[in-house]
C-alpha atoms as a PDB file:
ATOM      1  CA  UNK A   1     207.972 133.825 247.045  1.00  0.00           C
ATOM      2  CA  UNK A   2     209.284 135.856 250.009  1.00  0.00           C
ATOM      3  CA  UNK A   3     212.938 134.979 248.509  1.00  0.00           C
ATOM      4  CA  UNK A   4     211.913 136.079 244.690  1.00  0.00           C
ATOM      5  CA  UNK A   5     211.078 139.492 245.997  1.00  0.00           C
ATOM      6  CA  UNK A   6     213.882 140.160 248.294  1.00  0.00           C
ATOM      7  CA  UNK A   7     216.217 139.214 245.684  1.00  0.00           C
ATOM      8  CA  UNK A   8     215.264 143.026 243.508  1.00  0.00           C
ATOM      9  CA  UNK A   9     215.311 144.940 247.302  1.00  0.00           C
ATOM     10  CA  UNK A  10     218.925 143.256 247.731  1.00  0.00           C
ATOM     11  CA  UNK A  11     220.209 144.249 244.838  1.00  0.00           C
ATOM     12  CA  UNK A  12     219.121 147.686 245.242  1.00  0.00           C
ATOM     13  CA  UNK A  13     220.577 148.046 248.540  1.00  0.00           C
ATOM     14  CA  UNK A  14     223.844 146.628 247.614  1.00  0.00           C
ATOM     15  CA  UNK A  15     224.276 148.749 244.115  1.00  0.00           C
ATOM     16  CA  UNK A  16     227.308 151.148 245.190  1.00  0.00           C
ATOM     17  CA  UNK A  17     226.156 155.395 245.838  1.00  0.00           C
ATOM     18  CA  UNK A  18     227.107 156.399 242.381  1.00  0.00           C
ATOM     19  CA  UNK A  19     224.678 153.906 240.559  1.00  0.00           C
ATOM     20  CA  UNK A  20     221.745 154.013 243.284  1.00  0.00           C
ATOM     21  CA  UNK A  21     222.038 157.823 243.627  1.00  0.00           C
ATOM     22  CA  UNK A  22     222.222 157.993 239.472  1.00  0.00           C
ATOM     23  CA  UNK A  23     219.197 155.561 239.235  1.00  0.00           C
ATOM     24  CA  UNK A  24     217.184 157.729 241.717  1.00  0.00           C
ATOM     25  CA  UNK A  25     218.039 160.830 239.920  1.00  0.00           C
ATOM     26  CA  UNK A  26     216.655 159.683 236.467  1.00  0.00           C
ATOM     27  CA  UNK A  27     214.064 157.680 237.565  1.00  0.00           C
ATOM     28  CA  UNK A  28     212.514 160.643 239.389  1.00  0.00           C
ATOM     29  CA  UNK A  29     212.741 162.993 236.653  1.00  0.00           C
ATOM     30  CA  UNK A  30     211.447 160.432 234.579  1.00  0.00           C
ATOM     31  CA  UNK A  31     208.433 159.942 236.496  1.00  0.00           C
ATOM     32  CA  UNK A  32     207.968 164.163 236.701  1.00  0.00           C
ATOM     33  CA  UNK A  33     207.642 164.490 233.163  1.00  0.00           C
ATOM     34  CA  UNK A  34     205.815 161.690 232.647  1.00  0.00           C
ATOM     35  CA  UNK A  35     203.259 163.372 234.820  1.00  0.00           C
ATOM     36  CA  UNK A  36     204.064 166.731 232.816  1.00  0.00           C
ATOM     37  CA  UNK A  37     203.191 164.496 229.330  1.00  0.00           C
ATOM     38  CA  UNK A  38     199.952 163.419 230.923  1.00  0.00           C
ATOM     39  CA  UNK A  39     198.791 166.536 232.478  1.00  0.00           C
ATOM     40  CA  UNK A  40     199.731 168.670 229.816  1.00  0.00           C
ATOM     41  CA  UNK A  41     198.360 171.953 229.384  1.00  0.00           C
ATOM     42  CA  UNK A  42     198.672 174.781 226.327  1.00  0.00           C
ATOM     43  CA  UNK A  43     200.432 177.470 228.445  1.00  0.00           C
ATOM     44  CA  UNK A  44     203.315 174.565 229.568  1.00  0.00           C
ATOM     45  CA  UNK A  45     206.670 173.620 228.342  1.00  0.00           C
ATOM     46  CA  UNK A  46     205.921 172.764 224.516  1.00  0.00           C
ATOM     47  CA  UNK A  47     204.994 168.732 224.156  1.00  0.00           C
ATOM     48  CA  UNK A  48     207.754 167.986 222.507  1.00  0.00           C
ATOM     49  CA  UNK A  49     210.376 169.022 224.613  1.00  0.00           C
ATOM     50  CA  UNK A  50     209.500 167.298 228.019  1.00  0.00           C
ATOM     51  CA  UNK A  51     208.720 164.618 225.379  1.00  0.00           C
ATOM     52  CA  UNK A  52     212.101 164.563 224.219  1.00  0.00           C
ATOM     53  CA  UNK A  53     213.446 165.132 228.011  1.00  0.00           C
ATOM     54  CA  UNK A  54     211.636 162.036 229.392  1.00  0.00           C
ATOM     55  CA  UNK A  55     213.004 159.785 226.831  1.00  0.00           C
ATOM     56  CA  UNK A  56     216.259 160.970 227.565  1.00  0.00           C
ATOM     57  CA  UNK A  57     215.588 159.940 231.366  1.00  0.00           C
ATOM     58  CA  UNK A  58     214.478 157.037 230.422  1.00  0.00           C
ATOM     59  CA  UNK A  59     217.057 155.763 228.310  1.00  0.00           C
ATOM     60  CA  UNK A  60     219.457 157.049 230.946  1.00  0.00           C
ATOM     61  CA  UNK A  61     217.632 155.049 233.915  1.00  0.00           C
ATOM     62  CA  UNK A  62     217.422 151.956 231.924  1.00  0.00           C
ATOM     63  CA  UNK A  63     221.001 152.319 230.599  1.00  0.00           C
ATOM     64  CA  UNK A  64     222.126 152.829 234.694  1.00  0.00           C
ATOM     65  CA  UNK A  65     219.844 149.893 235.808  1.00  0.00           C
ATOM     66  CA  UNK A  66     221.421 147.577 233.407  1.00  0.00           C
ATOM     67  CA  UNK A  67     225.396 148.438 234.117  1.00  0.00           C
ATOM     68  CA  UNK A  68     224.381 148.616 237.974  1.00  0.00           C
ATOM     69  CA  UNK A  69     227.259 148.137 239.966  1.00  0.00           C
ATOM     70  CA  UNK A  70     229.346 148.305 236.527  1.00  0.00           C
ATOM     71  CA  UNK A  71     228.278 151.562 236.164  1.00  0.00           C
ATOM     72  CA  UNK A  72     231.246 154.214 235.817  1.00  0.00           C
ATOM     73  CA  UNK A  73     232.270 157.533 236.523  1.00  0.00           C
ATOM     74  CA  UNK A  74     233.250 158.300 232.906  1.00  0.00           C
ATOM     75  CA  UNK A  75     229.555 156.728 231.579  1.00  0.00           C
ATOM     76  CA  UNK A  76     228.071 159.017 234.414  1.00  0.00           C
ATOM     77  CA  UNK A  77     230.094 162.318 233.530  1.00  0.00           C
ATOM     78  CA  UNK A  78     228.980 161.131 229.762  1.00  0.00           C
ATOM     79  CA  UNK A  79     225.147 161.173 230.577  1.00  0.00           C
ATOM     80  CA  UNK A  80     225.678 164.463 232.835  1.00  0.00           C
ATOM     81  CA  UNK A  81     226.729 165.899 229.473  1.00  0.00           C
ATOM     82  CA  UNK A  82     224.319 164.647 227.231  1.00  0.00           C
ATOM     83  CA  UNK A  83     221.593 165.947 229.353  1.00  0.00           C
ATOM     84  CA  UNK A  84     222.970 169.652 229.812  1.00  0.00           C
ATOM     85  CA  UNK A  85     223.741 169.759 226.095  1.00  0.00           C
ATOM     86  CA  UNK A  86     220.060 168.494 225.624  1.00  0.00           C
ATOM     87  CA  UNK A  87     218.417 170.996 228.091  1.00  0.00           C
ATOM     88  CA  UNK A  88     220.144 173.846 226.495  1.00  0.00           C
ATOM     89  CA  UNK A  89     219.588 172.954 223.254  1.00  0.00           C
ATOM     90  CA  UNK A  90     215.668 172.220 223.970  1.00  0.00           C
ATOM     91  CA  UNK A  91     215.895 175.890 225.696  1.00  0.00           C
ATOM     92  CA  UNK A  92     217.336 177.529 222.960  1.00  0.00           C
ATOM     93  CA  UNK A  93     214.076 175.710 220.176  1.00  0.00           C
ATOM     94  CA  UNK A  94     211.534 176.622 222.568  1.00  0.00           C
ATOM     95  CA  UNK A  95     209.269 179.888 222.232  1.00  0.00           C
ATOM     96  CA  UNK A  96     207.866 179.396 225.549  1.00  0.00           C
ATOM     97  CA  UNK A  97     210.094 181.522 227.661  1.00  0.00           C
ATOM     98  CA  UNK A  98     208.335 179.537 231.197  1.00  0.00           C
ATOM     99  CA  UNK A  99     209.471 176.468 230.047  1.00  0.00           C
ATOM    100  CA  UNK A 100     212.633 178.008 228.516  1.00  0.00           C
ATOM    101  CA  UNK A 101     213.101 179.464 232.328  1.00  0.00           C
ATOM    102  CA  UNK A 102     211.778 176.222 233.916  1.00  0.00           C
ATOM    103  CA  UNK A 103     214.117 173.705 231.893  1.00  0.00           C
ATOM    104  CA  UNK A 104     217.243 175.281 233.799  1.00  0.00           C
ATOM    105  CA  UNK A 105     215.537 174.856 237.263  1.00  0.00           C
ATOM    106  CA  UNK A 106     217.459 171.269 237.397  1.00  0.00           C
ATOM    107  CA  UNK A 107     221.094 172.886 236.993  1.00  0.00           C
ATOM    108  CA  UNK A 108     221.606 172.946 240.988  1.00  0.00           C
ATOM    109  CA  UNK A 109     220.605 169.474 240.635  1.00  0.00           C
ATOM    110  CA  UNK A 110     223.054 168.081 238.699  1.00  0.00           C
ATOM    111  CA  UNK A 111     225.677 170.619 239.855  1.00  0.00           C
ATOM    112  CA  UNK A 112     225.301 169.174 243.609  1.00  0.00           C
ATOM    113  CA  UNK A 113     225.186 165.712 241.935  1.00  0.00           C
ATOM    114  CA  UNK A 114     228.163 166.228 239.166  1.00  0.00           C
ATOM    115  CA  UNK A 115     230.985 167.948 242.069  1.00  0.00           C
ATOM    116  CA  UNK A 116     230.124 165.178 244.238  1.00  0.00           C
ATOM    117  CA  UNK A 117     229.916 161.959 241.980  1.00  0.00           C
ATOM    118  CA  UNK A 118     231.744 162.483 239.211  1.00  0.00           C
ATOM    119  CA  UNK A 119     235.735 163.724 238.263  1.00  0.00           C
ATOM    120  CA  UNK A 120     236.220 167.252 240.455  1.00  0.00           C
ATOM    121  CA  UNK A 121     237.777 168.546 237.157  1.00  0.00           C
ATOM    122  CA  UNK A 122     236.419 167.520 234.188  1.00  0.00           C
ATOM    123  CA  UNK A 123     232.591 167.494 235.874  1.00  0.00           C
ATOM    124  CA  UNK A 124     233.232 171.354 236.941  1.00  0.00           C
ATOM    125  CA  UNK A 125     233.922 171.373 232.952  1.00  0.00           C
ATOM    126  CA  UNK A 126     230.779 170.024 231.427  1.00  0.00           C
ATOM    127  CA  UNK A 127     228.507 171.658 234.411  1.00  0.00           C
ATOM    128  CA  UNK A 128     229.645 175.278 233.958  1.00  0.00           C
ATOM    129  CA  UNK A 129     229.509 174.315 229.637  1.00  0.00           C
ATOM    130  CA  UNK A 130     226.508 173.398 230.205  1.00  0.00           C
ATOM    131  CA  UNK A 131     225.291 176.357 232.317  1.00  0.00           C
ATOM    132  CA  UNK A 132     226.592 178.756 229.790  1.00  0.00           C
ATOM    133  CA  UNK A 133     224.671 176.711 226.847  1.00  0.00           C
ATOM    134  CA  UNK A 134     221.429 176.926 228.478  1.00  0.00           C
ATOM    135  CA  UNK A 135     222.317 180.627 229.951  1.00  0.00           C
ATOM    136  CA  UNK A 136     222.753 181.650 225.807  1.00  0.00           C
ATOM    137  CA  UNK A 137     219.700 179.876 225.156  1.00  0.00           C
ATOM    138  CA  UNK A 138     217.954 182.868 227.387  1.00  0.00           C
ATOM    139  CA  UNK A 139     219.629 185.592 226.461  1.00  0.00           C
ATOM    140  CA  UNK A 140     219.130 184.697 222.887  1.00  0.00           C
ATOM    141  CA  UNK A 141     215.254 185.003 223.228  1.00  0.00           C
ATOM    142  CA  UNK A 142     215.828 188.702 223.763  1.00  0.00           C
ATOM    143  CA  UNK A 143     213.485 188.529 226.614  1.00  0.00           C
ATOM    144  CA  UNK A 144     214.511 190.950 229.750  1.00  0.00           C
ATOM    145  CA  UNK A 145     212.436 190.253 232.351  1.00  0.00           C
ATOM    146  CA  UNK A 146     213.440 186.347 232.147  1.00  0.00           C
ATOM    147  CA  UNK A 147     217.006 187.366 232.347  1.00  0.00           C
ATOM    148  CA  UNK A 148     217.162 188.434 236.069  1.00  0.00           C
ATOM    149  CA  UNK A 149     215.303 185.270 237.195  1.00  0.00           C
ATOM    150  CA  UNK A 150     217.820 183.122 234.965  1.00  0.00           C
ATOM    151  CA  UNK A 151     220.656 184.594 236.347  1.00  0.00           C
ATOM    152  CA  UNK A 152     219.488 183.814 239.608  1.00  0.00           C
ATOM    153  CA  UNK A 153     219.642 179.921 238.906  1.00  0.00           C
ATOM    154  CA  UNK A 154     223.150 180.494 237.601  1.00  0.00           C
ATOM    155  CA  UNK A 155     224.311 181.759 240.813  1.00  0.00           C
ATOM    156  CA  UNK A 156     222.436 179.246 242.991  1.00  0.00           C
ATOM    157  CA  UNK A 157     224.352 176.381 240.729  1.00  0.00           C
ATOM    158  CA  UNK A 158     227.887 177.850 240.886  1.00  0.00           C
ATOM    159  CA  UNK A 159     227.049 178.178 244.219  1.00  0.00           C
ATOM    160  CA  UNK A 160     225.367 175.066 244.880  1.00  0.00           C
ATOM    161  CA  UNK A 161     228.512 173.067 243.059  1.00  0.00           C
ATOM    162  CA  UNK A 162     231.398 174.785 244.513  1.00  0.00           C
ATOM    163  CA  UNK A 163     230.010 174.981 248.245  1.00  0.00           C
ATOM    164  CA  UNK A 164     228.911 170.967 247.872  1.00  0.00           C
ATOM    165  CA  UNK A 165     232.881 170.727 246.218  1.00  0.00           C
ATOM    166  CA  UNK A 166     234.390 171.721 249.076  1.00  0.00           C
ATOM    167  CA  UNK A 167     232.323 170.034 251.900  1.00  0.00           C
ATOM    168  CA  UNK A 168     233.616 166.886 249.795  1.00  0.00           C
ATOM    169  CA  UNK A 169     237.063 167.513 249.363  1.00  0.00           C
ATOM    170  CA  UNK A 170     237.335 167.695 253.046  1.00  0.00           C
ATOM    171  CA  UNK A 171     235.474 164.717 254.345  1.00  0.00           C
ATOM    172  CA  UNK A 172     237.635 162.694 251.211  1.00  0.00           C
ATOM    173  CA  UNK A 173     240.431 164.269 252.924  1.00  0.00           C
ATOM    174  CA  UNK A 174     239.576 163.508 256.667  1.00  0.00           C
ATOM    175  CA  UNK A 175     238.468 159.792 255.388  1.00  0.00           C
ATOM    176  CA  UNK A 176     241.461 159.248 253.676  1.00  0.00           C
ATOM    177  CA  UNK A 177     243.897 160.773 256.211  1.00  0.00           C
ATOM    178  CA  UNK A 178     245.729 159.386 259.460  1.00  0.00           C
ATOM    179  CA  UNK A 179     244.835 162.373 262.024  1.00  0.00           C
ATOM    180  CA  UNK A 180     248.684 162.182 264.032  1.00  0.00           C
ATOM    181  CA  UNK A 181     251.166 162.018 261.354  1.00  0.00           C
ATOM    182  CA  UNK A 182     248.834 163.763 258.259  1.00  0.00           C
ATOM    183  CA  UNK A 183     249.999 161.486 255.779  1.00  0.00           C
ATOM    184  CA  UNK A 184     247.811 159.218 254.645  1.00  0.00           C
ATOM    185  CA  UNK A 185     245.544 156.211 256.143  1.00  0.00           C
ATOM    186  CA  UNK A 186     245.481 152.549 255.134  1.00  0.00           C
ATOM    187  CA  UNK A 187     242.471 153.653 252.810  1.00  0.00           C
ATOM    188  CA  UNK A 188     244.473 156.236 251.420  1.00  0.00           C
ATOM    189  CA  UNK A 189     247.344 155.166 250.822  1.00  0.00           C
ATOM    190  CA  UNK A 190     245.825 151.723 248.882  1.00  0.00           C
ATOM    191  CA  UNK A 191     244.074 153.791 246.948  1.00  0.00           C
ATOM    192  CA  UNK A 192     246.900 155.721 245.487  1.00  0.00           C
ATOM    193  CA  UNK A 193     248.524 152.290 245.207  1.00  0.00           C
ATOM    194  CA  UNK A 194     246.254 150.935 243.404  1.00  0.00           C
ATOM    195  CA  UNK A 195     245.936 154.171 240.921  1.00  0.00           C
ATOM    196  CA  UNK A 196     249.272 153.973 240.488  1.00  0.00           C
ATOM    197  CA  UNK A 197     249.341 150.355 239.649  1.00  0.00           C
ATOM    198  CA  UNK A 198     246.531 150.919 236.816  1.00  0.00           C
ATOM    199  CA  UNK A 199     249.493 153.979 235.610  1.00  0.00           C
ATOM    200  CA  UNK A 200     252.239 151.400 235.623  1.00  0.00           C
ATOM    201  CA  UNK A 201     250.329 149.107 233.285  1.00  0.00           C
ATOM    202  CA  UNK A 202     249.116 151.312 230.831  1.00  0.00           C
ATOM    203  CA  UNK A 203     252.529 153.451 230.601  1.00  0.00           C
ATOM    204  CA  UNK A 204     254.648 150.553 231.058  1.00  0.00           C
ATOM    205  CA  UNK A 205     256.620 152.718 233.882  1.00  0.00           C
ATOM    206  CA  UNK A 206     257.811 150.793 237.317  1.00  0.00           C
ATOM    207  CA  UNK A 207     256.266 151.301 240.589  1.00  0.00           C
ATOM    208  CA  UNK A 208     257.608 150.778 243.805  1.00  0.00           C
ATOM    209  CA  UNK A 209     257.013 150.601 247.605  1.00  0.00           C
ATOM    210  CA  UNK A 210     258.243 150.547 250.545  1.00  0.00           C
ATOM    211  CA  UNK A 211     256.762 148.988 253.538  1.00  0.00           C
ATOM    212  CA  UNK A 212     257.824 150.186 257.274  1.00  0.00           C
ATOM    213  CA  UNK A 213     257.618 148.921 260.423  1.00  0.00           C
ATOM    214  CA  UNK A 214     259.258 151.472 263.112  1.00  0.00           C
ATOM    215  CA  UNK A 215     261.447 149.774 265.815  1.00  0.00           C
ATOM    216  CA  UNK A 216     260.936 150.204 269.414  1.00  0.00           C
ATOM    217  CA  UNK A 217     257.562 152.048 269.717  1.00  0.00           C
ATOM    218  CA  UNK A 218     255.726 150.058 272.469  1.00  0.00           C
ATOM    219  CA  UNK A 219     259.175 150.382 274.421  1.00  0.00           C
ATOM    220  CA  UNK A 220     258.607 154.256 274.000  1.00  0.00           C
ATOM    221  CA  UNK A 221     254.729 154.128 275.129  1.00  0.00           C
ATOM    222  CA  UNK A 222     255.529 151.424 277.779  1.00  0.00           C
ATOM    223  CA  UNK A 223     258.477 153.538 279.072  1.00  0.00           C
ATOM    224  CA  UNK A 224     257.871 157.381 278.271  1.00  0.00           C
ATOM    225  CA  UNK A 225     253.872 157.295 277.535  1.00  0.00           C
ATOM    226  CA  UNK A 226     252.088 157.503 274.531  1.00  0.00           C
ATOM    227  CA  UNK A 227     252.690 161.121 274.237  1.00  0.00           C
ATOM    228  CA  UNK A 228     256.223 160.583 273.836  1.00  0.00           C
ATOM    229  CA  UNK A 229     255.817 157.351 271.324  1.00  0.00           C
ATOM    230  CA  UNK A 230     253.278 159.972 269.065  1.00  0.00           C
ATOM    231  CA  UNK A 231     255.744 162.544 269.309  1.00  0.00           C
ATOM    232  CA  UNK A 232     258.153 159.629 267.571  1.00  0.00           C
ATOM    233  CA  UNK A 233     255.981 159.130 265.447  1.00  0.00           C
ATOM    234  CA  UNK A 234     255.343 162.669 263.834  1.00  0.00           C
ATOM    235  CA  UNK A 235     259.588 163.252 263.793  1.00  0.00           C
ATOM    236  CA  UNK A 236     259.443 160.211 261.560  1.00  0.00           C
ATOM    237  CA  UNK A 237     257.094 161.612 259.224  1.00  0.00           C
ATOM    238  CA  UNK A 238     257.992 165.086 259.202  1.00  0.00           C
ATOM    239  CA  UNK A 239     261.533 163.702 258.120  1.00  0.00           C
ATOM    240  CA  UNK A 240     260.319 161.722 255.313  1.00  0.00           C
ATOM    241  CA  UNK A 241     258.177 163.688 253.972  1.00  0.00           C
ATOM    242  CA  UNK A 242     260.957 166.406 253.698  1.00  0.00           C
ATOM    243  CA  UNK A 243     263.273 164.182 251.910  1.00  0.00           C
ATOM    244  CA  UNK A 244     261.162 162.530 249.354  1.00  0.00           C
ATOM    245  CA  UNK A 245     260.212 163.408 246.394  1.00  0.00           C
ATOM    246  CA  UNK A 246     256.575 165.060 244.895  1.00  0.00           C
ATOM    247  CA  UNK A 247     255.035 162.584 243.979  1.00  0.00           C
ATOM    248  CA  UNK A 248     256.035 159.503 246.248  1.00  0.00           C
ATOM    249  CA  UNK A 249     253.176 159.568 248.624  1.00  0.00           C
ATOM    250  CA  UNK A 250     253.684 158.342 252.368  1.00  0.00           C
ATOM    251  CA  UNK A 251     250.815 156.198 254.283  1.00  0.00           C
ATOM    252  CA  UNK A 252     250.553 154.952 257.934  1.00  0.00           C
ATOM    253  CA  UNK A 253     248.667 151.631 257.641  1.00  0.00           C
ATOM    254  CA  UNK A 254     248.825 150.664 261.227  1.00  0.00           C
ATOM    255  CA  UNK A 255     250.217 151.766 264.801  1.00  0.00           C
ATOM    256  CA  UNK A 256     254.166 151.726 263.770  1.00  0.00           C
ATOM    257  CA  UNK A 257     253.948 150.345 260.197  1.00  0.00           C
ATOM    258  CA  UNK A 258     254.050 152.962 256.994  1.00  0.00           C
ATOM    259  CA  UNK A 259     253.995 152.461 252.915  1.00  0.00           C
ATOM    260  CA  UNK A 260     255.519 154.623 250.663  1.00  0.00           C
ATOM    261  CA  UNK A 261     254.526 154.249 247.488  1.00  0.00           C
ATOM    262  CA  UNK A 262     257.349 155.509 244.512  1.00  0.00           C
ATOM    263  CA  UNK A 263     256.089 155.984 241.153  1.00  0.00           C
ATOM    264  CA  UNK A 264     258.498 155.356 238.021  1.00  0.00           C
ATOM    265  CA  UNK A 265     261.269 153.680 240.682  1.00  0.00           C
ATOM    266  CA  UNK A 266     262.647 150.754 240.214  1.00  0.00           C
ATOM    267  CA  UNK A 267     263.384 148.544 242.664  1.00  0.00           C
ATOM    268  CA  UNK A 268     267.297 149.375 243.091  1.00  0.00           C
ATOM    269  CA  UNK A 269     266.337 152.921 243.400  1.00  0.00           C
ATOM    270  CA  UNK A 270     263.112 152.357 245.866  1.00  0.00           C
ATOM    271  CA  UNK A 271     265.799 150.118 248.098  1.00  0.00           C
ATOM    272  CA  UNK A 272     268.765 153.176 247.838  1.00  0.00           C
ATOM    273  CA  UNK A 273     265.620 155.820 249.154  1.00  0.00           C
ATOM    274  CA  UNK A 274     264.992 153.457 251.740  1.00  0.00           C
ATOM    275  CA  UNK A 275     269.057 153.751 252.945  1.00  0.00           C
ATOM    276  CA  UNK A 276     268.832 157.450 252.173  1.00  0.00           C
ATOM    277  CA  UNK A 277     265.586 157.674 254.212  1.00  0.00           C
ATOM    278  CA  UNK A 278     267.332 156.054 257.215  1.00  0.00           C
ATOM    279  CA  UNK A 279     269.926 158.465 257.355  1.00  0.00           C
ATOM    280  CA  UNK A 280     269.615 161.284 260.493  1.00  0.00           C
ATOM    281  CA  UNK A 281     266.198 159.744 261.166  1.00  0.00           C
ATOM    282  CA  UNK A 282     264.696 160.703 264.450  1.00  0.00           C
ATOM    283  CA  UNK A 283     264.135 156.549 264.974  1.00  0.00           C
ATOM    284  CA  UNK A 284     265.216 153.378 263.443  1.00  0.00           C
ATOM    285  CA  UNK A 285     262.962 151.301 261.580  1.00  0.00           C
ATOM    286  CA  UNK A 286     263.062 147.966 259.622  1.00  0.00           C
ATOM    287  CA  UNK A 287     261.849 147.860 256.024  1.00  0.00           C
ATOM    288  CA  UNK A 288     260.966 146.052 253.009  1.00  0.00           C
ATOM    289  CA  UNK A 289     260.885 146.588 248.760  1.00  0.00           C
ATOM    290  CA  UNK A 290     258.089 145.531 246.161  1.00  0.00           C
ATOM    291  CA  UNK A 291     258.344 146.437 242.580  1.00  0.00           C
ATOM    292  CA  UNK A 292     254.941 145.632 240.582  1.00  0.00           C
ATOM    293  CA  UNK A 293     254.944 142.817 238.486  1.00  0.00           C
ATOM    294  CA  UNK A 294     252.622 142.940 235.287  1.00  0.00           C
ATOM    295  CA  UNK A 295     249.897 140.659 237.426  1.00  0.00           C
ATOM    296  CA  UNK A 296     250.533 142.695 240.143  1.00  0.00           C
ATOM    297  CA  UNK A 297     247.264 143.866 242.362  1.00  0.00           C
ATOM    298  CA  UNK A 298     247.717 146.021 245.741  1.00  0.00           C
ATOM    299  CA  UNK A 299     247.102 142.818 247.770  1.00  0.00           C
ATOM    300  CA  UNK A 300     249.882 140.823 246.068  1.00  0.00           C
ATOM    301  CA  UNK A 301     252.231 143.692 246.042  1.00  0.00           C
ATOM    302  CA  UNK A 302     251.496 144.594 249.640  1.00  0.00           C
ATOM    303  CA  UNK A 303     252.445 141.103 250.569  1.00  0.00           C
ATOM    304  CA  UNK A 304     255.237 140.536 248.738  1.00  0.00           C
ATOM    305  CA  UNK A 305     256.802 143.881 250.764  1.00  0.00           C
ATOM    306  CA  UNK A 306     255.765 142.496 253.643  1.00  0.00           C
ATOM    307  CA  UNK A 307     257.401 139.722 253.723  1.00  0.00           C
ATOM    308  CA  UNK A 308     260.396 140.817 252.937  1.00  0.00           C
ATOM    309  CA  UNK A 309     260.277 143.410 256.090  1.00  0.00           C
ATOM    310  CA  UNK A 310     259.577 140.854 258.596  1.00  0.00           C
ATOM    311  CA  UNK A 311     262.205 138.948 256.959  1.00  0.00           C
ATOM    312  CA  UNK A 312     265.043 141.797 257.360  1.00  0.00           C
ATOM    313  CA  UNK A 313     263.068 142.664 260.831  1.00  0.00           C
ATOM    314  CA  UNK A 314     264.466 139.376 262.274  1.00  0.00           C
ATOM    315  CA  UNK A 315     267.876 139.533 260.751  1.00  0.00           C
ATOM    316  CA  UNK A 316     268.096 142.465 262.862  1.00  0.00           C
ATOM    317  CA  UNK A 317     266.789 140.861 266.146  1.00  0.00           C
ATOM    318  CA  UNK A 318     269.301 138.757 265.535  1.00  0.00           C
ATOM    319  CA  UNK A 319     271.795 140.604 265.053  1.00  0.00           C
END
């Protein structure tokens, strides 16, 4: 018995942010206007509309329940829509200018949730479309003293969304990014990697890396300090990242090993950047080129490179 019910808790606890946090969201507002439905009064938000609003939650919450950890941005951003369209459309039908007022009270809501779940671009897009929607719903009712208090909710979303945006951006940014050298971490970088792969694929373009390990950096700690071998280790950087090109992006996914990864290069040109990398670098370092195959995943790729630098890393021990 005790296994049957931890089985549900489980699966709760191991459904990834974006589903669990999506799940809450509906479910609660679900359950509020449920409550609303039962304890409905004549002066409230017409019947029909938090009707119409709780079935829309609850299609939602069953719809996230059953994709759980399948659940996707794009099917999130979709839903995000569906409701703002529906809230400002429901607005607009209403002749009950409290409810009118009190449908838009849930735009901070999904602003906060839409800038910090969903696409930074296209989410801004349907939140602030949505904002205006239900914003002409108000001003279409012709009623002034609702207009001031409305307004008020549009600021507190813009604000709400582009304040939660940026608090975001830079924790994505300090998770994602190796503090010495500011290129990216081993996080990072497999993520672009792996974005890049899904590119390849479906515009049949190559993709490239090129994986790095630096020569001679414990001989710098041992012998200079570790100041010295991270001062090393920033000239190296700073000198690839001002000779390639936009969009390669450059990676340090351990103490003296690097990826750069080369969209739309082949594998001739990723192993000529390489040579042209090496040239007036502040160190020397050993390296090794992957071009994706059509099976390729970051893992397979990743080894593939690897092996090939440890293989050209003792040719030049022994040499």
């Amino acid at each position: 018995m005790e296994l049957k019910l931890a089985r549900p808790r489980e699966w709760l606890l191991g459904l990834p942010p974006l589903t669990a946090v999506t799940a809450a969201m509906y479910g609660a507002g679900s359950a509020l206007l449920v409550v609303g439905l039962l304890t409905w009064e004549p002066n409230k938000n017409p019947r029909w509309v938090i009707g119409t609003l709780a079935a829309v939650s609850l299609v939602f919450l069953v719809w996230t329940l059953v994709r759980g950890a399948r659940l996707t941005t794009t099917e999130a951003l979709v839903m995000s829509g569906i409701k703002l369209f529906t809230i400002g459309g429901l607005t607009w039908t209403t002749h009950l200018m409290l409810g009118a007022f009190a449908n838009g009270t849930v735009l901070p809501i999904a602003g906060i949730y839409t800038v910090w779940f969903l696409h930074p671009v296209v989410g801004r897009v349907v939140l602030y479309a949505g904002i205006a929607w239900w914003s002409a719903a108000i001003v279409q009712h012709g009623d002034s003293t609702v207009v001031p208090f409305a307004a008020s909710i549009v600021v507190q979303s813009v604000v709400a969304s582009e304040v939660f945006a940026r608090i975001k951006h830079r924790m994505d940014r300090v998770a994602r990014t190796d503090p010495l050298t500011d290129t990216l971490n081993r996080r990072g970088i497999t993520e672009v990697l792996d974005r890049e792969l899904g590119r390849s694929r479906r515009r049949q373009v190559p993709v490239s890396v090129i994986a790095v390990d630096l020569d001679g950096l414990r001989e710098v700690n041992n012998t200079f300090g570790h100041r010295a071998g991270d001062d090393l280790l920033v000239s190296i950087t700073r000198h690839w990242l001002g000779a390639v090109r936009r969009n390669d992006t450059i990676g340090r996914t351990g103490g003296d090993e690097f990826l750069l990864v080369l969209p739309e290069t082949t594998l001739e040109q990723a192993g000529t950047m390489a040579h042209r990398l090496a040239e007036a670098s502040p160190g020397s370092w050993s390296f090794g080129v992957a071009m994706a195959k059509p099976d390729d995943t970051v893992e397979s790729m990743l080894e593939r490179a690897d092996r090939r630098l440890y293989a050209a890393k003792s040719e030049r021990r022994v040499a």
